[in-house]
N, C-alpha and C. Protein backbone atom coordinates (compact mmCIF):
# COMPACT_ATOMS: atom_id res chain seq x y z
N UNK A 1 101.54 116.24 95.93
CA UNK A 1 102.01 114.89 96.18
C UNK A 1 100.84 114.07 96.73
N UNK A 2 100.83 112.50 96.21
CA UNK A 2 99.41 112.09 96.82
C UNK A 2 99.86 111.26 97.81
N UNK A 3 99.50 111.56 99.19
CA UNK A 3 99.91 110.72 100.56
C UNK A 3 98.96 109.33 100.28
N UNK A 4 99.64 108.47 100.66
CA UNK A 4 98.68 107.47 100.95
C UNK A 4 98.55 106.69 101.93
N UNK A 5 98.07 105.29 102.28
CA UNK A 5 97.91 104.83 103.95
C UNK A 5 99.00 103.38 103.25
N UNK A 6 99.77 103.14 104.09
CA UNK A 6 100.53 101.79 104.13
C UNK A 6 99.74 100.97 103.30
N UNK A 7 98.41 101.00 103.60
CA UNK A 7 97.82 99.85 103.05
C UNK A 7 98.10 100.17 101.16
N UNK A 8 97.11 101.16 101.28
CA UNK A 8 97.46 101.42 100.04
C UNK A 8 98.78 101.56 98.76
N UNK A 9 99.22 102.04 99.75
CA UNK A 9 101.08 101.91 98.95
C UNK A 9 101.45 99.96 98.91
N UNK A 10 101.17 99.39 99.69
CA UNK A 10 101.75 97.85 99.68
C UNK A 10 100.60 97.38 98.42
N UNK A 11 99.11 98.47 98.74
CA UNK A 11 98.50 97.45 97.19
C UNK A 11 99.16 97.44 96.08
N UNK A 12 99.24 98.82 95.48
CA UNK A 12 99.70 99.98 94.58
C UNK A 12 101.03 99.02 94.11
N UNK A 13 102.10 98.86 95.08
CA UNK A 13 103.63 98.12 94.65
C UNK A 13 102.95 96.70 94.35
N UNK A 14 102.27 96.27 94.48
CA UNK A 14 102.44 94.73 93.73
C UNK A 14 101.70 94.83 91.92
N UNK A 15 101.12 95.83 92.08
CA UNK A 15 101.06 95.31 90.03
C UNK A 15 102.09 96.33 89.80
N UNK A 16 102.45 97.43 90.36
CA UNK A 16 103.60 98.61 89.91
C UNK A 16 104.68 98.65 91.02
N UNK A 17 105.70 97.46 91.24
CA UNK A 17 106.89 97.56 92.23
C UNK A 17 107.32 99.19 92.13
N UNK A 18 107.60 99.58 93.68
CA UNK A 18 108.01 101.05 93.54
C UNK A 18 108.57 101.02 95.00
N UNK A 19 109.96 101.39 95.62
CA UNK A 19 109.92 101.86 96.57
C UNK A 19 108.91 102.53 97.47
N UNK A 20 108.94 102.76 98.69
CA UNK A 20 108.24 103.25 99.72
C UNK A 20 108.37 104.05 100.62
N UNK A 21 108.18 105.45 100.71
CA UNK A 21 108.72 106.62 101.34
C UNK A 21 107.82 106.51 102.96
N UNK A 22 107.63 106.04 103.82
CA UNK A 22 107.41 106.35 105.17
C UNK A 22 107.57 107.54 106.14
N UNK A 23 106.34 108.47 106.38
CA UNK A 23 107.04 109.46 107.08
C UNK A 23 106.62 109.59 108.13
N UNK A 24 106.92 109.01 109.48
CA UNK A 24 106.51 109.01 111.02
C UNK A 24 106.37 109.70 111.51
N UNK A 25 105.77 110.35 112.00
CA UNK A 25 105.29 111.68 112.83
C UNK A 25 104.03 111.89 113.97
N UNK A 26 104.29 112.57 114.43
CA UNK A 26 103.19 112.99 115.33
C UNK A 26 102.26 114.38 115.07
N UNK A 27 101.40 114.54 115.89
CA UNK A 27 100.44 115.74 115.47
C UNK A 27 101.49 117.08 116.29
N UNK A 28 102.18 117.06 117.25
CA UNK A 28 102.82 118.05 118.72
C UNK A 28 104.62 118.53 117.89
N UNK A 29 104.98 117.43 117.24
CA UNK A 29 106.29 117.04 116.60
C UNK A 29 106.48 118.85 115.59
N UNK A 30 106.99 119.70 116.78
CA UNK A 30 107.40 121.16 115.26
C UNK A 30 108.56 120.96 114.34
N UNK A 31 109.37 119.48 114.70
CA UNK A 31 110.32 119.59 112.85
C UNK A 31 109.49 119.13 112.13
N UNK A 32 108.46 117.54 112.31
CA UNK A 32 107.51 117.25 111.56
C UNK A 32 106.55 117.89 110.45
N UNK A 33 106.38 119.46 110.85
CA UNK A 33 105.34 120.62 110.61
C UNK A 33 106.39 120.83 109.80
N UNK A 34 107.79 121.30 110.29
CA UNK A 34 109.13 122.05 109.52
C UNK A 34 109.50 121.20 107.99
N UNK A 35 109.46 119.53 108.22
CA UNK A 35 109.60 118.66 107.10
C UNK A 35 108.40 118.69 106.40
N UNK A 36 106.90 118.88 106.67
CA UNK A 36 105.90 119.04 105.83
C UNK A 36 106.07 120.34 105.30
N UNK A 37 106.39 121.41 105.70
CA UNK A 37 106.45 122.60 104.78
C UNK A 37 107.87 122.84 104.13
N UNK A 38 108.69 122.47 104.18
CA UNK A 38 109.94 122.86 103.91
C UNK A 38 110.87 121.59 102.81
N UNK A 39 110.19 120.35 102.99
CA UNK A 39 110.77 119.34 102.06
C UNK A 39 109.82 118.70 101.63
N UNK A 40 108.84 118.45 102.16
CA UNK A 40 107.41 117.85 101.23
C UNK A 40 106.48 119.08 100.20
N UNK A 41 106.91 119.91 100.38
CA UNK A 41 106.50 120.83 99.45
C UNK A 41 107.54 122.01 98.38
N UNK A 42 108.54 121.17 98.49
CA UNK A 42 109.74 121.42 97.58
C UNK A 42 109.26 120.48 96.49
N UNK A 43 109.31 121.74 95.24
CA UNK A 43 109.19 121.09 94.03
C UNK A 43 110.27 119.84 93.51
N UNK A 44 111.46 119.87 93.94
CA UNK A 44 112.20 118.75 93.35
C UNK A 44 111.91 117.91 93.98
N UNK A 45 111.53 117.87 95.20
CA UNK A 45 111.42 116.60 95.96
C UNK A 45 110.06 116.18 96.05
N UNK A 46 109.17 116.83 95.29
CA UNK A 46 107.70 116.17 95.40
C UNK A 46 107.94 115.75 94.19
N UNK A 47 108.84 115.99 92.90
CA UNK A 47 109.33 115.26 91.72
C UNK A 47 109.31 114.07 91.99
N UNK A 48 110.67 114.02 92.36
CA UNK A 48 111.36 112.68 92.51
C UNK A 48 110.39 111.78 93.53
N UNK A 49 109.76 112.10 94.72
CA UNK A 49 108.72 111.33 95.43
C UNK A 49 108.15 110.66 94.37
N UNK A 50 107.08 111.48 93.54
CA UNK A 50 105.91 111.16 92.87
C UNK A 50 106.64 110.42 91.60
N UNK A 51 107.49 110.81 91.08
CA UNK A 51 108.36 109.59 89.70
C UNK A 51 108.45 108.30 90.21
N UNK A 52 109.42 108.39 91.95
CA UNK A 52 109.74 107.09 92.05
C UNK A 52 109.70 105.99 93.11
N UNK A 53 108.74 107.11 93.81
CA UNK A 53 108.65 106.55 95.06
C UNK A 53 106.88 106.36 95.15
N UNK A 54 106.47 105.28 96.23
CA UNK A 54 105.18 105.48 97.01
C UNK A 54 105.21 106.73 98.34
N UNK A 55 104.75 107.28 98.75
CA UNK A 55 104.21 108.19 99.95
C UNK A 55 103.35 107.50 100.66
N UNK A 56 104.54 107.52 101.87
CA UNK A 56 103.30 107.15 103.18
C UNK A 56 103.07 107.99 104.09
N UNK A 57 102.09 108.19 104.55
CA UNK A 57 102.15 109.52 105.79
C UNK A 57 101.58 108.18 107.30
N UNK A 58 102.33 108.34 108.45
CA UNK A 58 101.53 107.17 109.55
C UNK A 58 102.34 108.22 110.53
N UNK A 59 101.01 108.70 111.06
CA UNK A 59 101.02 109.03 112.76
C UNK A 59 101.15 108.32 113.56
N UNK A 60 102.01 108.19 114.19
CA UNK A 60 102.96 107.51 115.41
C UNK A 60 102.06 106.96 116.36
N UNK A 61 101.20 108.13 117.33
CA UNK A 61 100.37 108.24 117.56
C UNK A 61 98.67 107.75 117.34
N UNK A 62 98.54 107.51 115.98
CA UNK A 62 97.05 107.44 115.75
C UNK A 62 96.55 106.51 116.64
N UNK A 63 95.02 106.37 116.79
CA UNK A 63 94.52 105.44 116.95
C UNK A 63 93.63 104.50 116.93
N UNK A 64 93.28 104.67 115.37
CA UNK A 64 92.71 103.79 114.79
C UNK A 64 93.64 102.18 114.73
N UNK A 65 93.28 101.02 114.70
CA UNK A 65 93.64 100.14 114.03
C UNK A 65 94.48 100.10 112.73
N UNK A 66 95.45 99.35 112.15
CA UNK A 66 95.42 99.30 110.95
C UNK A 66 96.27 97.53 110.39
N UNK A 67 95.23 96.91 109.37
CA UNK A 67 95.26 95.68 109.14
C UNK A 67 96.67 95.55 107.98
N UNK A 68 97.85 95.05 107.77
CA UNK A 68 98.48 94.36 107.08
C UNK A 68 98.93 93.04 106.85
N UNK A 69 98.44 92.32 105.92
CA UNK A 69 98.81 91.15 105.67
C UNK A 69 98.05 90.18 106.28
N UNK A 70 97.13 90.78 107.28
CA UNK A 70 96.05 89.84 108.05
C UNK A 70 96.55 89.73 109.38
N UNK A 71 97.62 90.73 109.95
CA UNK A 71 97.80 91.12 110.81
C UNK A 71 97.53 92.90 111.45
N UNK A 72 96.96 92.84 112.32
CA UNK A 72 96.27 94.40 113.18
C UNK A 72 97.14 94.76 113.92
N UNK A 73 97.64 95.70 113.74
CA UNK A 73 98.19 96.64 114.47
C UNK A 73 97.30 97.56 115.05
N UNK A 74 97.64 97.64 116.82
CA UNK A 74 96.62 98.72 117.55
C UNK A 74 97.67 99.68 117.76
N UNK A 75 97.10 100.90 118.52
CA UNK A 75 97.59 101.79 119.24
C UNK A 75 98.12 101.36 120.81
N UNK A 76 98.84 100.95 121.35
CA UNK A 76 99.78 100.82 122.55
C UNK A 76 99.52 101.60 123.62
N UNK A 77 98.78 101.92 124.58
CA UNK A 77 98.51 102.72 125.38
C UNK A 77 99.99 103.18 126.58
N UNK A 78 100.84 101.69 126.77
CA UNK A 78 101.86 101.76 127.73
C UNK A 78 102.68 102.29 126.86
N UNK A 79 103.14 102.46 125.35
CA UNK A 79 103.77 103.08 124.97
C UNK A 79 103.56 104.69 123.83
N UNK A 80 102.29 104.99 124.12
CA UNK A 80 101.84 105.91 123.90
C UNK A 80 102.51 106.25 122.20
N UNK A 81 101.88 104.79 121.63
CA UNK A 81 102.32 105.08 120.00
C UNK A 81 102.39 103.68 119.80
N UNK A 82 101.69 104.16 118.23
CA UNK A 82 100.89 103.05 117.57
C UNK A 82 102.26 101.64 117.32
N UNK A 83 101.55 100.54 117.50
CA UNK A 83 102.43 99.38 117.37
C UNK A 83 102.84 99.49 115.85
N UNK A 84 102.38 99.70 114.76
CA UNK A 84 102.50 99.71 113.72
C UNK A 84 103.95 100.84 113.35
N UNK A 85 103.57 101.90 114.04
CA UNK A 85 105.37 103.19 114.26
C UNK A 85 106.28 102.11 114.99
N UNK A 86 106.39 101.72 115.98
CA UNK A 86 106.90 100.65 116.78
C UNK A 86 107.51 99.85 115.95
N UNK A 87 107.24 99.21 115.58
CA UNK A 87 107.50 97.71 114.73
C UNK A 87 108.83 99.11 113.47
N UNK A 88 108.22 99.50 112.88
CA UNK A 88 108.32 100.25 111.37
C UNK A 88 110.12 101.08 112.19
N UNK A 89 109.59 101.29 113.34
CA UNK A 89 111.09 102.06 113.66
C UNK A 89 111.76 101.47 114.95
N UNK A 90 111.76 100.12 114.77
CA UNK A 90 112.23 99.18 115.56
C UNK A 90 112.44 99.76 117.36
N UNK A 91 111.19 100.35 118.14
CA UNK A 91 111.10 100.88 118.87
C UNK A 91 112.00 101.93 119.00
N UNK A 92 112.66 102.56 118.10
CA UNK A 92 113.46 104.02 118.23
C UNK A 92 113.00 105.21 117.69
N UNK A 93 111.82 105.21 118.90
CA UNK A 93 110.65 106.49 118.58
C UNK A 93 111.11 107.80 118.88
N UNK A 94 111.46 108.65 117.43
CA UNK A 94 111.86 109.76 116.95
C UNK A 94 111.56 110.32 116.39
N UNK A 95 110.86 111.85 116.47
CA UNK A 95 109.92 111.72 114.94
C UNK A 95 110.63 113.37 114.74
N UNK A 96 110.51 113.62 113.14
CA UNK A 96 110.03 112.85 112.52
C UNK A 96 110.82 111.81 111.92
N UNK A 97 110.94 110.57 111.36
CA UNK A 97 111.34 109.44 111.12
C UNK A 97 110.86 109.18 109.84
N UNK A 98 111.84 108.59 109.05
CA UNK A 98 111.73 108.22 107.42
C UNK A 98 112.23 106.61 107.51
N UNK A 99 110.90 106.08 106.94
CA UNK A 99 111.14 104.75 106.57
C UNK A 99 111.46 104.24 105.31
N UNK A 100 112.49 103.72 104.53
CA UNK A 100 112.39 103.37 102.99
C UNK A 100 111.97 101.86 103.63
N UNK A 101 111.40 101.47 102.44
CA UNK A 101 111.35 100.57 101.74
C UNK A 101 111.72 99.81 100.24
N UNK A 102 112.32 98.56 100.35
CA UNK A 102 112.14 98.36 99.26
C UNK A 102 111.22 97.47 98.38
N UNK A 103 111.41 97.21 97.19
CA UNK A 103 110.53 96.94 96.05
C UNK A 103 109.50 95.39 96.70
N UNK A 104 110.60 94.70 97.57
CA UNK A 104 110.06 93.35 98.08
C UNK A 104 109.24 94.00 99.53
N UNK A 105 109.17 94.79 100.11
CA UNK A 105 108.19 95.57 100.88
C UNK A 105 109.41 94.98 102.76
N UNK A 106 110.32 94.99 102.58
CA UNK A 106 111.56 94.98 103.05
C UNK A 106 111.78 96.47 103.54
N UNK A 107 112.46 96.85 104.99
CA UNK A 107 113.09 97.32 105.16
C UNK A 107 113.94 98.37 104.74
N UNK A 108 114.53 98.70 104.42
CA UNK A 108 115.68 99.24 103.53
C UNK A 108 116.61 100.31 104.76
N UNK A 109 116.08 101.26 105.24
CA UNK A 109 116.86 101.91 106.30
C UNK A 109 115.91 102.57 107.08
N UNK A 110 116.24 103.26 108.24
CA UNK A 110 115.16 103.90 109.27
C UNK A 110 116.38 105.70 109.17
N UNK A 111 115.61 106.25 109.30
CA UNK A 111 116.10 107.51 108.99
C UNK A 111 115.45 108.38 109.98
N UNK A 112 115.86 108.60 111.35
CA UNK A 112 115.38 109.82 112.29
C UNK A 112 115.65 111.19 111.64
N UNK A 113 115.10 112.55 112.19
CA UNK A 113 115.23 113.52 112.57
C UNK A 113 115.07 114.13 110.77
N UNK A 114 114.76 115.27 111.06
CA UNK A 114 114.76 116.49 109.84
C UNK A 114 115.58 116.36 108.79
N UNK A 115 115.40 116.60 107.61
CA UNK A 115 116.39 116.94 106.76
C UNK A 115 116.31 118.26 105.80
N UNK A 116 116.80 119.04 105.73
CA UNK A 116 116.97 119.94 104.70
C UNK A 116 116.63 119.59 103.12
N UNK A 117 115.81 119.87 102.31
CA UNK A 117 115.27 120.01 101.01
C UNK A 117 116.37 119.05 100.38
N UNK A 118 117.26 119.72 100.28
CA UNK A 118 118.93 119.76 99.83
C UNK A 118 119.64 118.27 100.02
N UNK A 119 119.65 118.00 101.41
CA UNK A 119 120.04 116.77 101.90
C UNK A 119 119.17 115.67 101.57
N UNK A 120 117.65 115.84 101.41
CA UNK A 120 117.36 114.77 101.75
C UNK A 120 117.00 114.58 100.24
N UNK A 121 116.71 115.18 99.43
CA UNK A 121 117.40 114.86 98.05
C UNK A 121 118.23 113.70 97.57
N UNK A 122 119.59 114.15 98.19
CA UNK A 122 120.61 113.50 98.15
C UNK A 122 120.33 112.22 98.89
N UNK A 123 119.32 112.18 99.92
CA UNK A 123 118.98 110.92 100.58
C UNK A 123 117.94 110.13 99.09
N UNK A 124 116.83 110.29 99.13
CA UNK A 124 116.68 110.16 98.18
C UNK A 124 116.93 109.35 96.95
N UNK A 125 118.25 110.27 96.08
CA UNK A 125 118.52 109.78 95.23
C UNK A 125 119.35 108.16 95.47
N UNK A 126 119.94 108.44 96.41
CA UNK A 126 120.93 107.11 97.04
C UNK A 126 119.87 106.22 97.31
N UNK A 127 118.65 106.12 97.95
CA UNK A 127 117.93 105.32 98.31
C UNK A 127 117.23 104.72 96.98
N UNK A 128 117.06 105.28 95.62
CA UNK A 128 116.27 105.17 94.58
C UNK A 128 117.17 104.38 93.90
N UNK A 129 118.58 104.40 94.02
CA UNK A 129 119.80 104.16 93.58
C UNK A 129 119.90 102.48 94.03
N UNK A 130 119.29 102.21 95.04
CA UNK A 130 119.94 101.25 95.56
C UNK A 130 118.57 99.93 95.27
């Protein structure tokens, strides 16, 4: 599956509109580790990612900078996580955390905690659906 940086997925959707898979996490986070080995490396679901979705990978945490739209997002020191996770999961820092997006680079739902291969499939397909 090819991860990419926000930036890149928001280039990518404007000549090829595509949903936007967001996956919030931290480096300490063990379901995070559990959802990278157990549903990001499930063959059906790196399918359906790579058919119909963009991949984002954004550490909660990082702290580099990162520029969208001509606006910078830093890292937050009083809240120990990046303004950019902040904003993306309307301060309901949970990780790991699934952001959709849709095609207009909108919102679509915030999705805390783990999911099973199985389930989040089914998440997924409803989200691709909609």
């Amino acid at each position: 599956m090819q991860w990419l940086t926000l930036e890149q997925a928001l280039e990518k959707s404007k000549t090829k509109p595509r949903k936007i898979v967001i996956d919030v996490y931290t480096d300490w986070c063990g379901w995070c580790k559990k959802m990278d080995k157990q549903v990001y490396q499930d063959p059906d679901v790196v399918a359906k990612l790579n058919r119909e979705f963009y991949v984002v990978k954004l550490n909660a945490e990082q702290r580099q900078p990162i520029t969208l739209n001509g606006r910078t997002f830093k890292y937050l020191e009083q809240y120990k996580a990046h303004e950019l996770a902040l904003s993306l999961l309307n301060g309901q820092m949970s990780y790991p955390s699934t952001v959709f997006m849709n095609e207009k680079q909108e919102i679509m739902q915030r999705v805390p905690g783990f999911y099973p291969a199985k389930d989040f499939m089914q998440l997924l397909t409803h989200m691709a659906a909609n």
